[in-house]
PDB file of N, CA and C in Angstrom:
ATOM      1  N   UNK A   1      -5.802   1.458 -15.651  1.00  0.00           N
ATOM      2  CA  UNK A   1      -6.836   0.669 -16.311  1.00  0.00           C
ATOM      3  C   UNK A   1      -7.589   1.440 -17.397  1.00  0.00           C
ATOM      4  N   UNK A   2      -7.915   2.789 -17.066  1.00  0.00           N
ATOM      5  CA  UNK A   2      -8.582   3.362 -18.232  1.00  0.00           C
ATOM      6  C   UNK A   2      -7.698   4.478 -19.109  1.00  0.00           C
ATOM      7  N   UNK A   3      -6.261   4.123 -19.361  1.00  0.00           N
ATOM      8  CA  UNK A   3      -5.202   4.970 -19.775  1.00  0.00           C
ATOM      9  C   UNK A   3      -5.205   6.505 -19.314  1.00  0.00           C
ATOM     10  N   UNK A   4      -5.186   6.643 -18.154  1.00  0.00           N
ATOM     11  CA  UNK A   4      -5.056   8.240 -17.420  1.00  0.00           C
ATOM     12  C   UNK A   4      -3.441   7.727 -17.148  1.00  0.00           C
ATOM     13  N   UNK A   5      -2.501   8.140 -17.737  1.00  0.00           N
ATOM     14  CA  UNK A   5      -1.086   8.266 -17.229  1.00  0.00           C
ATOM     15  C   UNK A   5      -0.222   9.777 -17.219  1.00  0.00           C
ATOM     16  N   UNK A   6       0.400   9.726 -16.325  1.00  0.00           N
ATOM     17  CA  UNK A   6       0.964  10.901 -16.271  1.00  0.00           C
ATOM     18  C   UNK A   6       0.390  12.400 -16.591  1.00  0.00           C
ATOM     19  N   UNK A   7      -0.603  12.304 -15.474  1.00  0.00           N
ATOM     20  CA  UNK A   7      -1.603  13.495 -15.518  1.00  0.00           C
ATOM     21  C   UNK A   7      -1.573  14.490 -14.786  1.00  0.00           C
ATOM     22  N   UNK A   8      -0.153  13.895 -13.917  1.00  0.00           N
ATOM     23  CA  UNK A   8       0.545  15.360 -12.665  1.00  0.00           C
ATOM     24  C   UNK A   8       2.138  15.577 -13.152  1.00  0.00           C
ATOM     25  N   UNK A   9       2.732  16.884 -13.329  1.00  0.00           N
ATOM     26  CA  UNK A   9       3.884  16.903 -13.097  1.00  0.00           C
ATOM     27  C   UNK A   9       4.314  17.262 -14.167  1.00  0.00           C
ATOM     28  N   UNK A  10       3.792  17.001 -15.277  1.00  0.00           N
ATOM     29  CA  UNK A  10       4.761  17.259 -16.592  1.00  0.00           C
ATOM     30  C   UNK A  10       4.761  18.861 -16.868  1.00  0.00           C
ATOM     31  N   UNK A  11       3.362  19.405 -17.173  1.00  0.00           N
ATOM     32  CA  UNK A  11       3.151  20.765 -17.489  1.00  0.00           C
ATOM     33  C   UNK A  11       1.553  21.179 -16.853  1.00  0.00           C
ATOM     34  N   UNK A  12       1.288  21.920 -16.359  1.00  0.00           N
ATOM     35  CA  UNK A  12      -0.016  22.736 -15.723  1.00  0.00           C
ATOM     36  C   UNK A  12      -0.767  22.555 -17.099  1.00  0.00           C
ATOM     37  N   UNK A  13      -1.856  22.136 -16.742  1.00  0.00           N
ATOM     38  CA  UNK A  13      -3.039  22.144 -17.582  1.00  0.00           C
ATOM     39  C   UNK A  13      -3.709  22.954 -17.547  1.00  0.00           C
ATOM     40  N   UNK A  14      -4.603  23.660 -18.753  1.00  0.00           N
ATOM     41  CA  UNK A  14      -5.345  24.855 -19.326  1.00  0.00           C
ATOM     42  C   UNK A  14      -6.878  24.322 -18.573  1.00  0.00           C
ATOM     43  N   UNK A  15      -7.870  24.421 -17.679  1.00  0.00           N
ATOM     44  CA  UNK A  15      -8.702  24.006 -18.043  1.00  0.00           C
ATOM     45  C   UNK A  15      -9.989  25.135 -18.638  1.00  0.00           C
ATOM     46  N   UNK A  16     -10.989  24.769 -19.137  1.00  0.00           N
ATOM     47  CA  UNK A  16     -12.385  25.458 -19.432  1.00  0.00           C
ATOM     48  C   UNK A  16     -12.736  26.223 -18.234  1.00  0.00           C
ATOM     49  N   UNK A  17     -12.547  25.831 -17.035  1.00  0.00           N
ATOM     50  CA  UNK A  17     -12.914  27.177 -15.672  1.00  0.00           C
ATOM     51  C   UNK A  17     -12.598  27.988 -15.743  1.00  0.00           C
ATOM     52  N   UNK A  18     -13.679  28.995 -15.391  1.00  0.00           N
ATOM     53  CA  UNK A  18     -13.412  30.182 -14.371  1.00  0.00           C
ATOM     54  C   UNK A  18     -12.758  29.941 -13.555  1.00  0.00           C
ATOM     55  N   UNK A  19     -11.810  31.123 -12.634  1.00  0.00           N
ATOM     56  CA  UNK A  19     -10.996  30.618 -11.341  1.00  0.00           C
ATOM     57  C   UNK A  19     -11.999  32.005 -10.320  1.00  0.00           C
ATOM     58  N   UNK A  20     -12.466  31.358  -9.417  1.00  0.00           N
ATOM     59  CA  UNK A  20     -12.937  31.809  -8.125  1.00  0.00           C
ATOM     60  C   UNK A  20     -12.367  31.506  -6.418  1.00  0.00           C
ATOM     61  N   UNK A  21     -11.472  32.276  -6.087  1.00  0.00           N
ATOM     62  CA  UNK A  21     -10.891  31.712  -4.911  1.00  0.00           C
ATOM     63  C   UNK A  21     -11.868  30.748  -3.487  1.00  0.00           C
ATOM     64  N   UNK A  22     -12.852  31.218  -4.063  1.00  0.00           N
ATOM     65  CA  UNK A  22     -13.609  30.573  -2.684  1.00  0.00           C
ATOM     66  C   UNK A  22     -14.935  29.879  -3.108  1.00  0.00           C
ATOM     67  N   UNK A  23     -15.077  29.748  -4.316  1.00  0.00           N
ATOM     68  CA  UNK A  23     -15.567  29.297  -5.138  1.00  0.00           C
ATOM     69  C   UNK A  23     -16.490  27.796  -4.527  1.00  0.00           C
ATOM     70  N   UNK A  24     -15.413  26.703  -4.640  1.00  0.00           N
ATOM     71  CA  UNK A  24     -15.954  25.316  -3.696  1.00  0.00           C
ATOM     72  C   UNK A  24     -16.482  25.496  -2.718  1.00  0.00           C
ATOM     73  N   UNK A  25     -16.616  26.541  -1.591  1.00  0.00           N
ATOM     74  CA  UNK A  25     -16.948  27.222  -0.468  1.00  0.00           C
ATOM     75  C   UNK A  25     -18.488  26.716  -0.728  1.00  0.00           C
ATOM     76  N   UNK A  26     -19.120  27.209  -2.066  1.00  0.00           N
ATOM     77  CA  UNK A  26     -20.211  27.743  -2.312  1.00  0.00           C
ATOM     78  C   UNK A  26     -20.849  27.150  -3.639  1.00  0.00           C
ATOM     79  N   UNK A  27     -20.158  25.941  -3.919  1.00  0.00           N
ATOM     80  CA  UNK A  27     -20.349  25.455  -5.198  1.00  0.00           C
ATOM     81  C   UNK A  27     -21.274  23.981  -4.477  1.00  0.00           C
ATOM     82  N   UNK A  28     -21.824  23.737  -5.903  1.00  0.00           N
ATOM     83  CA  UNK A  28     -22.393  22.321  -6.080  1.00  0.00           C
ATOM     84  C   UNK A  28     -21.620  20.981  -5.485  1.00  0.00           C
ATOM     85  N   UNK A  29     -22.183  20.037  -4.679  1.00  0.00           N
ATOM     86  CA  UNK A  29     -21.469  18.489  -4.445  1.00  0.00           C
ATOM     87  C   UNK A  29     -21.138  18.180  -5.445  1.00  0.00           C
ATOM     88  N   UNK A  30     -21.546  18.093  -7.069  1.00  0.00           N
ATOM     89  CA  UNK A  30     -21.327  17.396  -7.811  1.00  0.00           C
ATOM     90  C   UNK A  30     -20.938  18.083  -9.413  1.00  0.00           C
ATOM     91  N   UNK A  31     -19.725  17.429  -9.330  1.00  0.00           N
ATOM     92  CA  UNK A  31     -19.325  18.255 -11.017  1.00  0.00           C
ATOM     93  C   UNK A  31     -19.146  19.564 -10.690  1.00  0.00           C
ATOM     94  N   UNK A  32     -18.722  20.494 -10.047  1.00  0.00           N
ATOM     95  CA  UNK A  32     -18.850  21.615 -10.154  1.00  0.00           C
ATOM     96  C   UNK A  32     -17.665  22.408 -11.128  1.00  0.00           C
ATOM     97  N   UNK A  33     -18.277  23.386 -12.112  1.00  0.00           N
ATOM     98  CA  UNK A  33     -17.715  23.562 -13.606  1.00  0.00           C
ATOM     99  C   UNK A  33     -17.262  24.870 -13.623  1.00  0.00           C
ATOM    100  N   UNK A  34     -17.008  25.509 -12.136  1.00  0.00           N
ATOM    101  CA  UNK A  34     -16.847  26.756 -11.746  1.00  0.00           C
ATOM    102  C   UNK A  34     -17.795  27.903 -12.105  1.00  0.00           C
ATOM    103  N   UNK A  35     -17.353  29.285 -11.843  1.00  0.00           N
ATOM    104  CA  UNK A  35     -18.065  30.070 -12.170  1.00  0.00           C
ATOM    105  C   UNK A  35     -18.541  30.524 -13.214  1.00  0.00           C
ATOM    106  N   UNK A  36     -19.778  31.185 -13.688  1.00  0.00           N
ATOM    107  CA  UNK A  36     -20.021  31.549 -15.219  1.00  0.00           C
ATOM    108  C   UNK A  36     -18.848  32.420 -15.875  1.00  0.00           C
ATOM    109  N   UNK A  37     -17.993  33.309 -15.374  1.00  0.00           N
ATOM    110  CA  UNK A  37     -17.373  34.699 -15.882  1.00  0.00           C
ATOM    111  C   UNK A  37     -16.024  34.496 -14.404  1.00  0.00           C
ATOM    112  N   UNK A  38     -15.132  35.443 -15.277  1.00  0.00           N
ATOM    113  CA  UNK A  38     -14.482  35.307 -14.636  1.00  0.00           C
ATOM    114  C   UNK A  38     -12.960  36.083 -15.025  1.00  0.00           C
ATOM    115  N   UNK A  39     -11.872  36.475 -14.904  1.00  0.00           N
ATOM    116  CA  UNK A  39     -10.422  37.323 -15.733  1.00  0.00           C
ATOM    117  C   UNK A  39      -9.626  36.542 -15.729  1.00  0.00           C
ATOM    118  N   UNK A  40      -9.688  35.003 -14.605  1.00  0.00           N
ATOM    119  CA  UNK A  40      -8.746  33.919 -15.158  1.00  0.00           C
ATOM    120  C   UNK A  40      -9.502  32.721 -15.032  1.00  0.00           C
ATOM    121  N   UNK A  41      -8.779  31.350 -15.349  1.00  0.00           N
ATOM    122  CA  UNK A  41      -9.079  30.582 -15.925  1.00  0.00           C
ATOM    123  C   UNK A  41      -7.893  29.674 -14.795  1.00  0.00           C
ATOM    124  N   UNK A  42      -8.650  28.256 -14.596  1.00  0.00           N
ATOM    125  CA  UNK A  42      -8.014  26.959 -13.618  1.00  0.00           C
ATOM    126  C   UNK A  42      -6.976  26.359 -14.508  1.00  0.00           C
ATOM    127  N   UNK A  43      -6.051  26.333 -13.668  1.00  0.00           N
ATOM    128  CA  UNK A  43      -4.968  25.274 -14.270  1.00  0.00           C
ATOM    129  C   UNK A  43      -4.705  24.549 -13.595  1.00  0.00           C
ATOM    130  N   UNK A  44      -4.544  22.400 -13.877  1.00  0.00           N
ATOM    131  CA  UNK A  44      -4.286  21.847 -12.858  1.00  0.00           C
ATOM    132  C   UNK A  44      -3.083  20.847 -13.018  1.00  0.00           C
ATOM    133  N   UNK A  45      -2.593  19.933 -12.384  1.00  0.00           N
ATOM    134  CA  UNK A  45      -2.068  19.289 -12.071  1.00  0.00           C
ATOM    135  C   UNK A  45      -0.869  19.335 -11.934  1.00  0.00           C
ATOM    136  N   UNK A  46      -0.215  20.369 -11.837  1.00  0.00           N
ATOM    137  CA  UNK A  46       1.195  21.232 -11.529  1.00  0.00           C
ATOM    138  C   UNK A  46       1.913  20.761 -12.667  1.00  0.00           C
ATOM    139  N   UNK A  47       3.321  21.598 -12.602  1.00  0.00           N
ATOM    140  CA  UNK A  47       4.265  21.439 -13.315  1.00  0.00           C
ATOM    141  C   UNK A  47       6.389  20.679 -13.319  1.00  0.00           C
ATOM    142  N   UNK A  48       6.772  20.476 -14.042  1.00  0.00           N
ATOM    143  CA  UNK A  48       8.175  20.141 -13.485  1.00  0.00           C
ATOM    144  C   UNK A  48       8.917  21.374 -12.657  1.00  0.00           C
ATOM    145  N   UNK A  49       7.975  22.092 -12.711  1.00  0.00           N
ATOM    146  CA  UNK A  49       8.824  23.774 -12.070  1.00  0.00           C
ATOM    147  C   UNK A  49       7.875  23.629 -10.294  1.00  0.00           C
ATOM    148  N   UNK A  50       7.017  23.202  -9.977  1.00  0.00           N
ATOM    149  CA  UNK A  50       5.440  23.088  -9.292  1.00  0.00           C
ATOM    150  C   UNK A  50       6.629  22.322  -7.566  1.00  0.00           C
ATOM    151  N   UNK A  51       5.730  22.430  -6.546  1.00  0.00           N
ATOM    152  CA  UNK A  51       6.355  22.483  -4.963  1.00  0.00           C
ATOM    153  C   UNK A  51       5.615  21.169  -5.544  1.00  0.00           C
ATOM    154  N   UNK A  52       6.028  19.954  -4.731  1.00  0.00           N
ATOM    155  CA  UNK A  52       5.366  18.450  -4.576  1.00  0.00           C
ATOM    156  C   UNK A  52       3.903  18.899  -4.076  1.00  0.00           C
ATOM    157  N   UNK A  53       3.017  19.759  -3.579  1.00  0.00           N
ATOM    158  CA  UNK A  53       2.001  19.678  -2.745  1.00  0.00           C
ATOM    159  C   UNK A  53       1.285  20.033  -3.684  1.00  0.00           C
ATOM    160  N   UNK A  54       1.828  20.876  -5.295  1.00  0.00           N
ATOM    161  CA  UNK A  54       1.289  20.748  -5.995  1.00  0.00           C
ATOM    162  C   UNK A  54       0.619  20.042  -6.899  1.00  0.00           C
ATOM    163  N   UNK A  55       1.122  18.733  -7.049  1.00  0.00           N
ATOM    164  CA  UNK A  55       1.194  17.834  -8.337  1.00  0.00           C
ATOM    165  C   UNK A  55      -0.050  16.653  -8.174  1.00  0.00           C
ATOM    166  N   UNK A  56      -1.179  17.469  -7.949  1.00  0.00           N
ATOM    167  CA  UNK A  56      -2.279  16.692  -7.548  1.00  0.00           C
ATOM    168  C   UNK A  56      -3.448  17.503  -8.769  1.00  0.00           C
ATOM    169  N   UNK A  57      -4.602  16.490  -9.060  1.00  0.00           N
ATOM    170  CA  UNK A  57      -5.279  17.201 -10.001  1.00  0.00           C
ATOM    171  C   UNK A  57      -6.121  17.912  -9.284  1.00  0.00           C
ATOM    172  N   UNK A  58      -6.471  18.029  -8.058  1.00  0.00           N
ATOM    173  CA  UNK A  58      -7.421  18.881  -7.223  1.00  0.00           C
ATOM    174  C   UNK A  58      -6.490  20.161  -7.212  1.00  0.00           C
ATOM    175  N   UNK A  59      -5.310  20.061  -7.308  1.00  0.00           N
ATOM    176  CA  UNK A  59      -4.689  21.789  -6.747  1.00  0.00           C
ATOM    177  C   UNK A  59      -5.043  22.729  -8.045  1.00  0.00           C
ATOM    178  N   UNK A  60      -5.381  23.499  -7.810  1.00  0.00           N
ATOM    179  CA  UNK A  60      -5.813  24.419  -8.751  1.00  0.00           C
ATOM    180  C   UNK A  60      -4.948  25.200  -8.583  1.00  0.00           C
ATOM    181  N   UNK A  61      -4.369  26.011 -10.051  1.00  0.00           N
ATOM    182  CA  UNK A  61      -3.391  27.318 -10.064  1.00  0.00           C
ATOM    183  C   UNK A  61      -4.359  28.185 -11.215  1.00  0.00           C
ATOM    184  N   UNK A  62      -3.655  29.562 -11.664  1.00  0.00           N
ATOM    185  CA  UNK A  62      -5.051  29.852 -12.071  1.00  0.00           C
ATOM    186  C   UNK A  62      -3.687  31.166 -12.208  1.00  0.00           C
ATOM    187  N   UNK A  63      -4.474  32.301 -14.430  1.00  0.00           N
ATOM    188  CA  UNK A  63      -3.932  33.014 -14.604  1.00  0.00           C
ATOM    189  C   UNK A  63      -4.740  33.260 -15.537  1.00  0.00           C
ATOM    190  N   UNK A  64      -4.489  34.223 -16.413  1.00  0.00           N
ATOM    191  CA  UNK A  64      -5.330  35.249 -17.299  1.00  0.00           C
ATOM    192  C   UNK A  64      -5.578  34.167 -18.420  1.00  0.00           C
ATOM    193  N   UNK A  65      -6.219  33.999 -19.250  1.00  0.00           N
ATOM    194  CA  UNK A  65      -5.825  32.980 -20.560  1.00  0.00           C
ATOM    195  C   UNK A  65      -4.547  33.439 -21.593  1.00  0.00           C
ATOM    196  N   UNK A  66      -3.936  34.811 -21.420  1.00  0.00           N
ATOM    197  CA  UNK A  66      -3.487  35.218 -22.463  1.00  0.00           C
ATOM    198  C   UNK A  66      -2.246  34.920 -21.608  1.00  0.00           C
ATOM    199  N   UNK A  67      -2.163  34.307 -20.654  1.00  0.00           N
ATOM    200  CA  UNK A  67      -0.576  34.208 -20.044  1.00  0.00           C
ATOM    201  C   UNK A  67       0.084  32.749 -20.660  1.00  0.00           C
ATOM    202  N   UNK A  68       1.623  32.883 -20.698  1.00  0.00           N
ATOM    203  CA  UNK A  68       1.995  31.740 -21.680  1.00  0.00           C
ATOM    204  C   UNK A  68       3.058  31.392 -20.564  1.00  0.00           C
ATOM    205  N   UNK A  69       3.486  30.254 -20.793  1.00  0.00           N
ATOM    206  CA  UNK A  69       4.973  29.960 -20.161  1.00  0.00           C
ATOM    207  C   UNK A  69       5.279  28.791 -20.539  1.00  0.00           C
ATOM    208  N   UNK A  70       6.268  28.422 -20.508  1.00  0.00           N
ATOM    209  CA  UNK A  70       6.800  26.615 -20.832  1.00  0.00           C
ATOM    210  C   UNK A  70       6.624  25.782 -19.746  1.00  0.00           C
ATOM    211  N   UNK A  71       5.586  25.648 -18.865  1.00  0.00           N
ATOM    212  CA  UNK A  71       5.175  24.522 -18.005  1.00  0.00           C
ATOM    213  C   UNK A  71       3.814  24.705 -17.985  1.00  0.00           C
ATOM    214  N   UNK A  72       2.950  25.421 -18.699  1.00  0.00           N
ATOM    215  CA  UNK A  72       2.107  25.371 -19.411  1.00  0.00           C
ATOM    216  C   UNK A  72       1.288  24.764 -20.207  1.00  0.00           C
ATOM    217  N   UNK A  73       0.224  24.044 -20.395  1.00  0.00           N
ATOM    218  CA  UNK A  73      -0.045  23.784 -21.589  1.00  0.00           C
ATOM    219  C   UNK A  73      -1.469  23.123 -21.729  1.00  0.00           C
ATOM    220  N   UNK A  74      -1.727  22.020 -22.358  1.00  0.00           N
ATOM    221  CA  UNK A  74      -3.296  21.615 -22.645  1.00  0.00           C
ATOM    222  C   UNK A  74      -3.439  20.702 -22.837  1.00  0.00           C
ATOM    223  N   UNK A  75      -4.529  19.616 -22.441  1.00  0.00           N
ATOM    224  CA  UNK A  75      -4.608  17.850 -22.326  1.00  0.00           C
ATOM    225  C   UNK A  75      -6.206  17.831 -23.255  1.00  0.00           C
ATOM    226  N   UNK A  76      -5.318  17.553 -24.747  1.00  0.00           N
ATOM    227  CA  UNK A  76      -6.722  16.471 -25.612  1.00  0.00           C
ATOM    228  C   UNK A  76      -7.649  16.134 -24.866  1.00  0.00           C
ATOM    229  N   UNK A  77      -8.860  15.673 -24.693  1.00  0.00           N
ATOM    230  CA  UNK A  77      -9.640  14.787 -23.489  1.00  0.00           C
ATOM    231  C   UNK A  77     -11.066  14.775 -24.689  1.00  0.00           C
ATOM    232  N   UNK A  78     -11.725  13.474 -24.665  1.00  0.00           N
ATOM    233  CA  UNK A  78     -13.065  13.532 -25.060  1.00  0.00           C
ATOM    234  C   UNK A  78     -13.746  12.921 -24.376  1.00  0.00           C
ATOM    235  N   UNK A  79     -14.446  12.578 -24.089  1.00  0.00           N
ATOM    236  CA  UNK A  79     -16.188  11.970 -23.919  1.00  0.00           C
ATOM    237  C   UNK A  79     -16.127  10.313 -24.164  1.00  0.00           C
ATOM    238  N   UNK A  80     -16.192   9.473 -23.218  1.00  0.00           N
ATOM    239  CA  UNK A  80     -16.165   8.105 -23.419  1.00  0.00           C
ATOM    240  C   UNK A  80     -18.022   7.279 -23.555  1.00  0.00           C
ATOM    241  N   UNK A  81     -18.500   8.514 -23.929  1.00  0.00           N
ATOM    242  CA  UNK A  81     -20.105   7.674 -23.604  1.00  0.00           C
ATOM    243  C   UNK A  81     -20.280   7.812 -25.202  1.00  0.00           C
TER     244      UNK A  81
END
């Protein structure tokens, strides 16, 4: 209904997070935008290379920013308000 298609599975998404392993442990109910600092960065919704348990937008994977690979990559997104 609000054009979100194919948002698991194709290639791991780049996001703006910090990656903190225990992070949610200790984070906010709401919106939480990860940590301030951090040496890697969240990637979500798995890849065509990714185990099925991956291919959810909650699973978080997570690597340096300067790491590259071809299941990799980055989702346009703006602001609907």
């Amino acid at each position: 209904p609000v054009g979100a298609l194919d948002m698991a599975g194709n290639a791991w998404e780049w996001t703006g997070d910090h990656f903190h392993g225990y992070f949610y442990a200790e984070s906010p109910p709401y919106n939480p935008t990860g940590p301030v600092s951090g040496d890697e960065r969240v990637l979500r919704g798995g890849s065509w290379i990714s185990y099925p348990f991956m291919l959810r937008a909650a699973y978080r994977g997570h690597h340096t920013p300067e790491t590259r690979h071809n299941y990799s990559g980055f989702r346009c997104a703006r602001d609907h308000r």
